[in-house]
PDB file of N, CA and C in Angstrom:
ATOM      1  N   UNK A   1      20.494  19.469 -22.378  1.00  0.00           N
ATOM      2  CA  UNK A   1      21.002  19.782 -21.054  1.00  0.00           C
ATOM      3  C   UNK A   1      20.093  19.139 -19.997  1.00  0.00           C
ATOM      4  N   UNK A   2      21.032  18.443 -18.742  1.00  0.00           N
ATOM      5  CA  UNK A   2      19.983  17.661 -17.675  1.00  0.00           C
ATOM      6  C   UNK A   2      20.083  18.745 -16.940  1.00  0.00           C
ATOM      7  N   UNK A   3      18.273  18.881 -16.396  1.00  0.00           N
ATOM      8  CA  UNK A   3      18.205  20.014 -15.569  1.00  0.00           C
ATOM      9  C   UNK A   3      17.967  19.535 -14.251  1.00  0.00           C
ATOM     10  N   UNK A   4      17.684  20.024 -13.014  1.00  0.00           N
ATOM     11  CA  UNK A   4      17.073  19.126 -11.499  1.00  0.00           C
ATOM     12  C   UNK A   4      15.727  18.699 -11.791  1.00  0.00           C
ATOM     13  N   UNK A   5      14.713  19.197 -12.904  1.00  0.00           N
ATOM     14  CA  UNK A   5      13.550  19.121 -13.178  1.00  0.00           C
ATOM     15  C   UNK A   5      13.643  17.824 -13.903  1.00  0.00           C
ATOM     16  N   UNK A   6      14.199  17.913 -15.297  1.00  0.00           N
ATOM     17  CA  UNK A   6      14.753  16.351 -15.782  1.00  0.00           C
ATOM     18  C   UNK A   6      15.001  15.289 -15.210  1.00  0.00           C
ATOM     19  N   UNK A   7      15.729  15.397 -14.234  1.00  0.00           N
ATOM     20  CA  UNK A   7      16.403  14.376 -12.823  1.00  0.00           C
ATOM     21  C   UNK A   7      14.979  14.057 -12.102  1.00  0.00           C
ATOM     22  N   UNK A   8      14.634  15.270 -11.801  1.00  0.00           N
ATOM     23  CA  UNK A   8      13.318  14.648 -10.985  1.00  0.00           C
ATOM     24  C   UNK A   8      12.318  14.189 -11.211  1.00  0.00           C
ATOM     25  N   UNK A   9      11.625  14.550 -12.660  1.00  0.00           N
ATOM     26  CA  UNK A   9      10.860  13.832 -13.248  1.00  0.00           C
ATOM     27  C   UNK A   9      11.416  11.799 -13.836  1.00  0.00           C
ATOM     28  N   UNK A  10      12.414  12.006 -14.354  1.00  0.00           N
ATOM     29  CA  UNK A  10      12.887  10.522 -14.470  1.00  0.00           C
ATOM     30  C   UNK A  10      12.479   9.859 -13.115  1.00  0.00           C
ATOM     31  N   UNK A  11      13.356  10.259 -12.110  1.00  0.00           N
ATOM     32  CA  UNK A  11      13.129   9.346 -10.516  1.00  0.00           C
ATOM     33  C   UNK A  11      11.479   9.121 -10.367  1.00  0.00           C
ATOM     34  N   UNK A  12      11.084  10.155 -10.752  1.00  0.00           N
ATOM     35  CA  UNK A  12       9.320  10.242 -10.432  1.00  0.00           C
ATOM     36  C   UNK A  12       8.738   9.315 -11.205  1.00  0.00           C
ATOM     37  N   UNK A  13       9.354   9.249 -12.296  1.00  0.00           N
ATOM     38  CA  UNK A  13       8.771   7.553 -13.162  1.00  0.00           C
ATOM     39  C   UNK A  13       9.007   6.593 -13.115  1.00  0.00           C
ATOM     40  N   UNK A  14      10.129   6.934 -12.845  1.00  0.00           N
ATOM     41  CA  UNK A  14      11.249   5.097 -12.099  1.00  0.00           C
ATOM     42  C   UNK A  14       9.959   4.861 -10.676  1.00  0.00           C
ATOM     43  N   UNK A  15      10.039   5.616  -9.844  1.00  0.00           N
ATOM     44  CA  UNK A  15       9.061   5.188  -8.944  1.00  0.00           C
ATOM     45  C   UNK A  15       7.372   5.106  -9.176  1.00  0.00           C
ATOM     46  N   UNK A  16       7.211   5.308 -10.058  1.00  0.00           N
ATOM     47  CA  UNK A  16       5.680   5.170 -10.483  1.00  0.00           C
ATOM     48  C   UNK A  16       5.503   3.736 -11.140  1.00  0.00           C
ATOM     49  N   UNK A  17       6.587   3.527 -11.860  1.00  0.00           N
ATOM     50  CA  UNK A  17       6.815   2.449 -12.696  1.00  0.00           C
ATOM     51  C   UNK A  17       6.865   1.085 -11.359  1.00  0.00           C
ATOM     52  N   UNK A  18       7.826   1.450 -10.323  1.00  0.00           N
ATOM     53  CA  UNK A  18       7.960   0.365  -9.025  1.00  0.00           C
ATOM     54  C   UNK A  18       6.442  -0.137  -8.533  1.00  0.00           C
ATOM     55  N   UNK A  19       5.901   1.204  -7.828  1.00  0.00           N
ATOM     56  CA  UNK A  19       4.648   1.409  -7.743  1.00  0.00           C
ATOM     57  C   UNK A  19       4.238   0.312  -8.476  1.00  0.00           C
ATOM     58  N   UNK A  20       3.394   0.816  -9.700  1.00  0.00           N
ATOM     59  CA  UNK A  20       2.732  -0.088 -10.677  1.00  0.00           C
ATOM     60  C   UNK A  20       2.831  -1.754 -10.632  1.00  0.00           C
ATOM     61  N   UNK A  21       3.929  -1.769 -10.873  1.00  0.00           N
ATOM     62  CA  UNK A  21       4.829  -3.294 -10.744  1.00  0.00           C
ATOM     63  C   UNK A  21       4.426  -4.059  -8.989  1.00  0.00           C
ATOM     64  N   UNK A  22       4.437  -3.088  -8.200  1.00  0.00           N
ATOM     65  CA  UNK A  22       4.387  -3.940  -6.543  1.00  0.00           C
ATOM     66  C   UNK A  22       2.712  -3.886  -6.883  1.00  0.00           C
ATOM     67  N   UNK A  23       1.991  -3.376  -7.147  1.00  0.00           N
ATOM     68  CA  UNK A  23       0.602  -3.387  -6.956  1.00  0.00           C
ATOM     69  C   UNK A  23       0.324  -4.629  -7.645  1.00  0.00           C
ATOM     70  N   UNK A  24       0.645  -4.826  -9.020  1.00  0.00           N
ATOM     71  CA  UNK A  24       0.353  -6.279  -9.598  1.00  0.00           C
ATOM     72  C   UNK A  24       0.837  -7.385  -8.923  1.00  0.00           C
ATOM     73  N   UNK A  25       2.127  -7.262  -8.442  1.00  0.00           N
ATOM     74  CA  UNK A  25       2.210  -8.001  -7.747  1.00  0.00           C
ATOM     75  C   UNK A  25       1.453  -8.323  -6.371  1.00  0.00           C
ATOM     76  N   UNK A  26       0.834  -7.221  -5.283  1.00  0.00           N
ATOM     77  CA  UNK A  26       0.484  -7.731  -4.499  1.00  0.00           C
ATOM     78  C   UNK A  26      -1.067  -8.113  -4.755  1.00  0.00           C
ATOM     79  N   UNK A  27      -1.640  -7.339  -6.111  1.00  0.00           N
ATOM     80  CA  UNK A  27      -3.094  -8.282  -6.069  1.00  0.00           C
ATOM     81  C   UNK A  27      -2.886  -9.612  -6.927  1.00  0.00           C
ATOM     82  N   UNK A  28      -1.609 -10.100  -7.194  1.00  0.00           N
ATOM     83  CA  UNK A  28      -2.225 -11.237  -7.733  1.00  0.00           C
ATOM     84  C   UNK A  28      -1.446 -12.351  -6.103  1.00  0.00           C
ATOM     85  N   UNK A  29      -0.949 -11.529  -5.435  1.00  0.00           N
ATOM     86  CA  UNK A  29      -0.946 -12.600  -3.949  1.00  0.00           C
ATOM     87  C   UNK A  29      -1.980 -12.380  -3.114  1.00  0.00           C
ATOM     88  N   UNK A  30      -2.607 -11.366  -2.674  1.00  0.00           N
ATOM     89  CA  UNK A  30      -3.829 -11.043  -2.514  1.00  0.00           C
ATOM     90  C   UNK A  30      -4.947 -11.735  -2.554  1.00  0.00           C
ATOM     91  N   UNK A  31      -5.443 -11.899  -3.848  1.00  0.00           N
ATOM     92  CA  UNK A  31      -5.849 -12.731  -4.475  1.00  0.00           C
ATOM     93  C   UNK A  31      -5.999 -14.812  -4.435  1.00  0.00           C
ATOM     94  N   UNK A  32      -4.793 -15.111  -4.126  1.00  0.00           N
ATOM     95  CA  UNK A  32      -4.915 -16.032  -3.819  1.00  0.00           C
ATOM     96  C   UNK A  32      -4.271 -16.922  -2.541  1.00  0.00           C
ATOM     97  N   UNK A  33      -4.178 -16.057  -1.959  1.00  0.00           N
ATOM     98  CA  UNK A  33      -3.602 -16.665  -0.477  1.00  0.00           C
ATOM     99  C   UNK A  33      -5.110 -16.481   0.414  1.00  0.00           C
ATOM    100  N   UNK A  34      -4.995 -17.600   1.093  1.00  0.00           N
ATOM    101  CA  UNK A  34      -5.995 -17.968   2.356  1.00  0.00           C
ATOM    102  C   UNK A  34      -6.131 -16.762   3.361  1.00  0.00           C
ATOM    103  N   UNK A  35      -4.942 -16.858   3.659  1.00  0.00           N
ATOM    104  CA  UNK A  35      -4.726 -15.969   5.054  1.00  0.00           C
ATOM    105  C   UNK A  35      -4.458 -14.207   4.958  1.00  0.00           C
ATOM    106  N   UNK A  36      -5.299 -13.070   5.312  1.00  0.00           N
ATOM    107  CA  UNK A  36      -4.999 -11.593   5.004  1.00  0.00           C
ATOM    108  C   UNK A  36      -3.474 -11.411   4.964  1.00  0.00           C
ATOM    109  N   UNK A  37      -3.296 -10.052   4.193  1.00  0.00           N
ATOM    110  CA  UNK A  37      -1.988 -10.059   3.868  1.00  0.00           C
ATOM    111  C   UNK A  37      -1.259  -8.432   4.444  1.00  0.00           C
ATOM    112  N   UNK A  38      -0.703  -8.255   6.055  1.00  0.00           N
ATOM    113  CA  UNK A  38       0.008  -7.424   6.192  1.00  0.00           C
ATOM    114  C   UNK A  38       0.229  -6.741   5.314  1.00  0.00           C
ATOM    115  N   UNK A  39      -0.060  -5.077   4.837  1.00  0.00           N
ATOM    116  CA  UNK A  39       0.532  -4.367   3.474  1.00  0.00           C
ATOM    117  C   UNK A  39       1.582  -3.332   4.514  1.00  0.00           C
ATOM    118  N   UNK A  40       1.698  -2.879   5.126  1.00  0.00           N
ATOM    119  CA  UNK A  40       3.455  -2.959   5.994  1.00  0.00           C
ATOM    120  C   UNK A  40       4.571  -3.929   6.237  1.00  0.00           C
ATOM    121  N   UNK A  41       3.807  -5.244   6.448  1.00  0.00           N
ATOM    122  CA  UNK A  41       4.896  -6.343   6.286  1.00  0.00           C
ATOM    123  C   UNK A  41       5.589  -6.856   4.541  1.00  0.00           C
ATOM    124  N   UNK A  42       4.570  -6.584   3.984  1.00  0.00           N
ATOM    125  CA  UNK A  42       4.589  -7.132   2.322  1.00  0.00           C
ATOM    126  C   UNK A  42       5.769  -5.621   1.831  1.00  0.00           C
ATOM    127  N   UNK A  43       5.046  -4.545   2.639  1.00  0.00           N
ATOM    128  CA  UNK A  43       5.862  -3.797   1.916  1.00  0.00           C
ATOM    129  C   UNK A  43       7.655  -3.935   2.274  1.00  0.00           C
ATOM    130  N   UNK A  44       8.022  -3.897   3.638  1.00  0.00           N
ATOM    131  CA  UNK A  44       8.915  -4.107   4.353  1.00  0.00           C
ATOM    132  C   UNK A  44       9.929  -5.174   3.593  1.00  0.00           C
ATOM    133  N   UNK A  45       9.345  -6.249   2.905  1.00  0.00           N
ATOM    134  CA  UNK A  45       9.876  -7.481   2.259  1.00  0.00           C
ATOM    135  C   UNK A  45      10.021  -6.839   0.729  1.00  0.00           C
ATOM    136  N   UNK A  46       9.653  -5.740   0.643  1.00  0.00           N
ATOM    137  CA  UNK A  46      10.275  -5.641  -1.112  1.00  0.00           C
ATOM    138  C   UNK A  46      10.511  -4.205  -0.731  1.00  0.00           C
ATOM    139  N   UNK A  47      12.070  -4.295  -0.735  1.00  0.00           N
ATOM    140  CA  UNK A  47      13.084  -2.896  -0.849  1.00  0.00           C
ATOM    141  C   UNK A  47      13.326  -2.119  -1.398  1.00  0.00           C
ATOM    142  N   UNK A  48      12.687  -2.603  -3.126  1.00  0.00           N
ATOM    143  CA  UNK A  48      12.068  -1.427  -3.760  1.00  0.00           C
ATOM    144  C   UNK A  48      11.297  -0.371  -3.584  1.00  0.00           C
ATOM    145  N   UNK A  49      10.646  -0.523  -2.566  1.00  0.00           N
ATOM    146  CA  UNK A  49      10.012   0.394  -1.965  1.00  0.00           C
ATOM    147  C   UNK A  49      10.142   1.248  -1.132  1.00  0.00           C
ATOM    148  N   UNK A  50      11.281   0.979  -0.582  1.00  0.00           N
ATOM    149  CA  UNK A  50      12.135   1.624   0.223  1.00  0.00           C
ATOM    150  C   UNK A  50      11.717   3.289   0.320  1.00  0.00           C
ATOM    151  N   UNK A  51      11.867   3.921  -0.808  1.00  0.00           N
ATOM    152  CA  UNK A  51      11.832   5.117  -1.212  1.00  0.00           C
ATOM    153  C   UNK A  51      10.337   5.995  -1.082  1.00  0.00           C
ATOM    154  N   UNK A  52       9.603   5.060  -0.374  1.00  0.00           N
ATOM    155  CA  UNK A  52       8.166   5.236  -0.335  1.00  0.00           C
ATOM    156  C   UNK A  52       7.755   5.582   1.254  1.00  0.00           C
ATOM    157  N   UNK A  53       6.987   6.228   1.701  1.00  0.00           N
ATOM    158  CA  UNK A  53       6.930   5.849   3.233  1.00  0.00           C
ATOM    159  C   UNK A  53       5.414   4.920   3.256  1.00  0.00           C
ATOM    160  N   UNK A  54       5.426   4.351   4.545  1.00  0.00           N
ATOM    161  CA  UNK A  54       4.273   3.658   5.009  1.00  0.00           C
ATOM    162  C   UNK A  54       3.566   4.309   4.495  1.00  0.00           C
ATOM    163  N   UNK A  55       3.332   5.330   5.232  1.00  0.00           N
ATOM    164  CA  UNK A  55       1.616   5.946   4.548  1.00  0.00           C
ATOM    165  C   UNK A  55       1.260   6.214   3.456  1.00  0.00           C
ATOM    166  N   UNK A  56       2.376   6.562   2.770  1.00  0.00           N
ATOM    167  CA  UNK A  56       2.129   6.909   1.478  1.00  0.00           C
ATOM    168  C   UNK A  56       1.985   5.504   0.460  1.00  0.00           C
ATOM    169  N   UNK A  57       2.651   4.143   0.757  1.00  0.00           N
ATOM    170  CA  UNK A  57       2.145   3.040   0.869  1.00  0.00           C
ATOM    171  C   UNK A  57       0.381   2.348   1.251  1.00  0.00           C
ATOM    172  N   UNK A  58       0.408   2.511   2.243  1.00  0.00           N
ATOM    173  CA  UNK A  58      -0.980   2.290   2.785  1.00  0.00           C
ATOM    174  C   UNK A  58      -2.140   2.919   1.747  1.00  0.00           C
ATOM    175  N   UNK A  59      -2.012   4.545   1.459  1.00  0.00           N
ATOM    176  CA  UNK A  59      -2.765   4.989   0.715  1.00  0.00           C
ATOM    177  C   UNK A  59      -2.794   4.018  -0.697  1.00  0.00           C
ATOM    178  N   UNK A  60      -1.650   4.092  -1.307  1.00  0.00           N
ATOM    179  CA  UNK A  60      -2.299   3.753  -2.750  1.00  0.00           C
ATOM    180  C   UNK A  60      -2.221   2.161  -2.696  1.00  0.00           C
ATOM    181  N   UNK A  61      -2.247   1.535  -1.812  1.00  0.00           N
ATOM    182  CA  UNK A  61      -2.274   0.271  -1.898  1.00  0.00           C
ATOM    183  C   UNK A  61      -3.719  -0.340  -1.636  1.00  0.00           C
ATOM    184  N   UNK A  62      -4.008   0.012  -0.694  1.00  0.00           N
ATOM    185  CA  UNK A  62      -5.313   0.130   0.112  1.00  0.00           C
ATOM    186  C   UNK A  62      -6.482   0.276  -1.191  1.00  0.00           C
ATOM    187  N   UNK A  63      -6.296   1.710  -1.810  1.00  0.00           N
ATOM    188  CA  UNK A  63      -7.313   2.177  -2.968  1.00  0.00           C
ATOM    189  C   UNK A  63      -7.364   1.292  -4.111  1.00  0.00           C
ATOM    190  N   UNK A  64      -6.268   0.487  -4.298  1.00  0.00           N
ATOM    191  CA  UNK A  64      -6.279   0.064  -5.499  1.00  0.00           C
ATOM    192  C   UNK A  64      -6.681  -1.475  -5.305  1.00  0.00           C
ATOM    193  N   UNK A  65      -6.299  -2.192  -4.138  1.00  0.00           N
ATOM    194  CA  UNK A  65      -6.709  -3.071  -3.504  1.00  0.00           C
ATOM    195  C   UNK A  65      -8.533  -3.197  -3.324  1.00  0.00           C
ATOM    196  N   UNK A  66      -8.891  -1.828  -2.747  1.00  0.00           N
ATOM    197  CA  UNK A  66     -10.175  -1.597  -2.141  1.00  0.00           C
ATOM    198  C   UNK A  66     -10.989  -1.548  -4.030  1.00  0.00           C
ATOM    199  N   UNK A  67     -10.147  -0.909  -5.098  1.00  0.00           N
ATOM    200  CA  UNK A  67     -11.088  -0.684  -6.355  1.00  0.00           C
ATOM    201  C   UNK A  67     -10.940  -1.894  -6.734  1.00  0.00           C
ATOM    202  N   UNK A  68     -10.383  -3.005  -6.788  1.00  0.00           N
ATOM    203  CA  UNK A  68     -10.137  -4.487  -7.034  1.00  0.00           C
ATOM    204  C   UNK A  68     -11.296  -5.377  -6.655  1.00  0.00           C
ATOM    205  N   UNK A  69     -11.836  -4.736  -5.519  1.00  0.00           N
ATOM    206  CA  UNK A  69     -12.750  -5.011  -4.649  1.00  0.00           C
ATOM    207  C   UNK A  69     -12.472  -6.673  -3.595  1.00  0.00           C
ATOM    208  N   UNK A  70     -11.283  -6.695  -3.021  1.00  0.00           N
ATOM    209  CA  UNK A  70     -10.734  -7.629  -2.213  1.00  0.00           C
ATOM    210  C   UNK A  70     -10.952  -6.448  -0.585  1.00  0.00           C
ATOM    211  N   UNK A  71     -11.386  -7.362   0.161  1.00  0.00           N
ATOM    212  CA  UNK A  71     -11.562  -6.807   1.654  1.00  0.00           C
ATOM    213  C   UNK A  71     -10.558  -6.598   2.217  1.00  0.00           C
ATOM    214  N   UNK A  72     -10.496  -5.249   2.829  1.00  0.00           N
ATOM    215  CA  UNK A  72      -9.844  -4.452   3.512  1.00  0.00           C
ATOM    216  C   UNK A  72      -9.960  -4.609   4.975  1.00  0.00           C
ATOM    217  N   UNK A  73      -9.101  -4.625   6.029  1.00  0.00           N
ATOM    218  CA  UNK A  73      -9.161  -4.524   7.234  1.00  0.00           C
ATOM    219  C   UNK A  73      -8.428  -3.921   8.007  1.00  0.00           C
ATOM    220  N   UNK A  74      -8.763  -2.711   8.375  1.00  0.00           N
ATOM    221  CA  UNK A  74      -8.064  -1.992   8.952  1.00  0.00           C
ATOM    222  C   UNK A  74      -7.695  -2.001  10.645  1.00  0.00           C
ATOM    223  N   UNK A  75      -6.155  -1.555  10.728  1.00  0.00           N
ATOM    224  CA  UNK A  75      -5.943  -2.344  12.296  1.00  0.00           C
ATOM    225  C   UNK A  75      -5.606  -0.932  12.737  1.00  0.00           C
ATOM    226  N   UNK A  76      -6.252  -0.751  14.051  1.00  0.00           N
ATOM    227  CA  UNK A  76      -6.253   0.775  15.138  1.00  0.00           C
ATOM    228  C   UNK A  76      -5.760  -0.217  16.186  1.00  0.00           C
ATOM    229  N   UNK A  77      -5.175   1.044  16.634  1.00  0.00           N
ATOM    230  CA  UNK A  77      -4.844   0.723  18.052  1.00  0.00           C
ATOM    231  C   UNK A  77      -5.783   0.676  19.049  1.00  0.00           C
ATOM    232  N   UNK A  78      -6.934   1.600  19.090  1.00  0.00           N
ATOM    233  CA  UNK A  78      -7.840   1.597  20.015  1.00  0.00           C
ATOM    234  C   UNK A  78      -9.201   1.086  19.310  1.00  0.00           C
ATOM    235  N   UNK A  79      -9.609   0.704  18.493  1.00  0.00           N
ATOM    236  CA  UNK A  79     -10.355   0.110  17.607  1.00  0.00           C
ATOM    237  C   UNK A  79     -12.072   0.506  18.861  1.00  0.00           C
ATOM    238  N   UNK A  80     -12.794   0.948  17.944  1.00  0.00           N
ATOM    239  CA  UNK A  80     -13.774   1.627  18.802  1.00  0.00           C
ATOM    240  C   UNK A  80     -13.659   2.438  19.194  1.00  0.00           C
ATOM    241  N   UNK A  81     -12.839   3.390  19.544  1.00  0.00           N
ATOM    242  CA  UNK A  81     -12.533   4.623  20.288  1.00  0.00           C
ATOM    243  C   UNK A  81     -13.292   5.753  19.687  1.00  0.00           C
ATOM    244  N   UNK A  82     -12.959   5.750  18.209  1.00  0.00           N
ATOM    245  CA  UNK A  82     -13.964   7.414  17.557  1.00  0.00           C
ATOM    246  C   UNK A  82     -15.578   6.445  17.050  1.00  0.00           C
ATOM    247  N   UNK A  83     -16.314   7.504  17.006  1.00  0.00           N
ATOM    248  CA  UNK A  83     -18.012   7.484  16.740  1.00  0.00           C
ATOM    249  C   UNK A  83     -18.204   6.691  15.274  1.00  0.00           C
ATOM    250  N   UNK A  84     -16.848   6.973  14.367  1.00  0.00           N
ATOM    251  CA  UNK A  84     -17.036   6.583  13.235  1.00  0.00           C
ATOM    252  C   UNK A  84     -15.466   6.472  12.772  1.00  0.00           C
ATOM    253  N   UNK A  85     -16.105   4.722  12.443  1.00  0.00           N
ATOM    254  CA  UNK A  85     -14.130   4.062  12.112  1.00  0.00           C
ATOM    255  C   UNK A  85     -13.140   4.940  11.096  1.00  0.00           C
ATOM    256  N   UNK A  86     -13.974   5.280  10.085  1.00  0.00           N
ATOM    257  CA  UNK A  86     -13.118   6.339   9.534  1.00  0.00           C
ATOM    258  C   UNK A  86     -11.910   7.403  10.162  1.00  0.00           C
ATOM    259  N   UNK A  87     -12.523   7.634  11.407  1.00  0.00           N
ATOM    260  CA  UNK A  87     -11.701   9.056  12.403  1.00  0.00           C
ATOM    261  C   UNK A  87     -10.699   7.399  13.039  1.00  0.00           C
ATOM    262  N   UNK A  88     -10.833   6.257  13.048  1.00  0.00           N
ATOM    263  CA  UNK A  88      -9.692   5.387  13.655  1.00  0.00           C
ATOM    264  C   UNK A  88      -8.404   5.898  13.566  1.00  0.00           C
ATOM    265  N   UNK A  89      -7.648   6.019  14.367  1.00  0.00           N
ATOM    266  CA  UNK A  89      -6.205   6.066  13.701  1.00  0.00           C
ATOM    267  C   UNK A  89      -5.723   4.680  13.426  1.00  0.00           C
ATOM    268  N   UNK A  90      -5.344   4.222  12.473  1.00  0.00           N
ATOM    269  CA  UNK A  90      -4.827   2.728  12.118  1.00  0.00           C
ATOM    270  C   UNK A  90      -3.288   2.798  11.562  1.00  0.00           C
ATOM    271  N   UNK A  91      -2.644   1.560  12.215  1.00  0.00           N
ATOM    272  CA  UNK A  91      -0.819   1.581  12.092  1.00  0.00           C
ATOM    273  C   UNK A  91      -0.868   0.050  10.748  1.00  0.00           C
ATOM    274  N   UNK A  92      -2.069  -0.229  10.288  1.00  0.00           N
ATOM    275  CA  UNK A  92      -1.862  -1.225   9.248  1.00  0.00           C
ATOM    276  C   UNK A  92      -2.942  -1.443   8.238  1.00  0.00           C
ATOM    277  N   UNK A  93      -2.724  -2.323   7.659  1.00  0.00           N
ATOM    278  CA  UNK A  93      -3.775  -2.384   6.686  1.00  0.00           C
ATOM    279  C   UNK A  93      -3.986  -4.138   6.103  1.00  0.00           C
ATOM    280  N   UNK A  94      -4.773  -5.004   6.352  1.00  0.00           N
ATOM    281  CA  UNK A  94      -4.652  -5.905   6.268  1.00  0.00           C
ATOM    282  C   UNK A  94      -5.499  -6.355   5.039  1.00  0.00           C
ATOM    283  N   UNK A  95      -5.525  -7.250   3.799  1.00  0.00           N
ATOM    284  CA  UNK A  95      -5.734  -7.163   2.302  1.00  0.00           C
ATOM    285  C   UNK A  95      -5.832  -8.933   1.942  1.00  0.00           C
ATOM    286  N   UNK A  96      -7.102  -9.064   1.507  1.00  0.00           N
ATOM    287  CA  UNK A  96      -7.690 -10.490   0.516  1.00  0.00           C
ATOM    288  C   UNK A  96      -8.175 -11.434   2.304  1.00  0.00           C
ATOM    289  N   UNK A  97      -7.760 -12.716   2.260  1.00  0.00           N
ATOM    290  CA  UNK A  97      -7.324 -13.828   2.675  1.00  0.00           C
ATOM    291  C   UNK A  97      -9.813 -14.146   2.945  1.00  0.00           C
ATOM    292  N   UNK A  98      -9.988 -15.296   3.213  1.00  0.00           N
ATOM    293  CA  UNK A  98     -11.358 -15.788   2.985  1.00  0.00           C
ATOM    294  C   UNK A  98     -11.974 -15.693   4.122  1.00  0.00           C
TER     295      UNK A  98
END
């Protein structure tokens, strides 16, 4: 018998599985492109992802990017504003380029 728990766990792997799959993909572009790489724009361009929000994007992209150890750059709107960039509020996340 399919239960809502059944249903929801499948979707929950179908999207873990997407997940997985966009991350390889974006560190091996990452990786070798010159120029940093928008991870809102990159995401925006693969619709698979759709089902994901930005932030929740940003987070595991960022971490897995950042454990890869490719440079991170984070974009605030007021950039300087808090004592310590961490408290930044940031609308992007910019990933690799030299």
């Amino acid at each position: 018998m399919v239960t809502a728990n059944t249903k929801h766990k499948a979707l929950r792997s179908s999207l873990d599985t997407i997940i997985d799959e966009s991350l390889l993909a974006l560190h091996a572009e990452a990786a070798r492109v010159s120029q940093p790489i928008s991870l809102i724009e990159w995401k925006q361009d693969h619709s698979e992802l759709d089902d994901l929000s930005d932030s929740g994007w940003l987070m595991i992209a960022s971490q897995s990017l950042r454990a890869a150890g490719l440079k991170l750059v984070y974009l605030a709107e007021d950039e300087g504003s808090e004592p310590f960039p961490i408290n930044d509020v940031f609308y992007d996340i910019e990933a690799g380029g030299t």
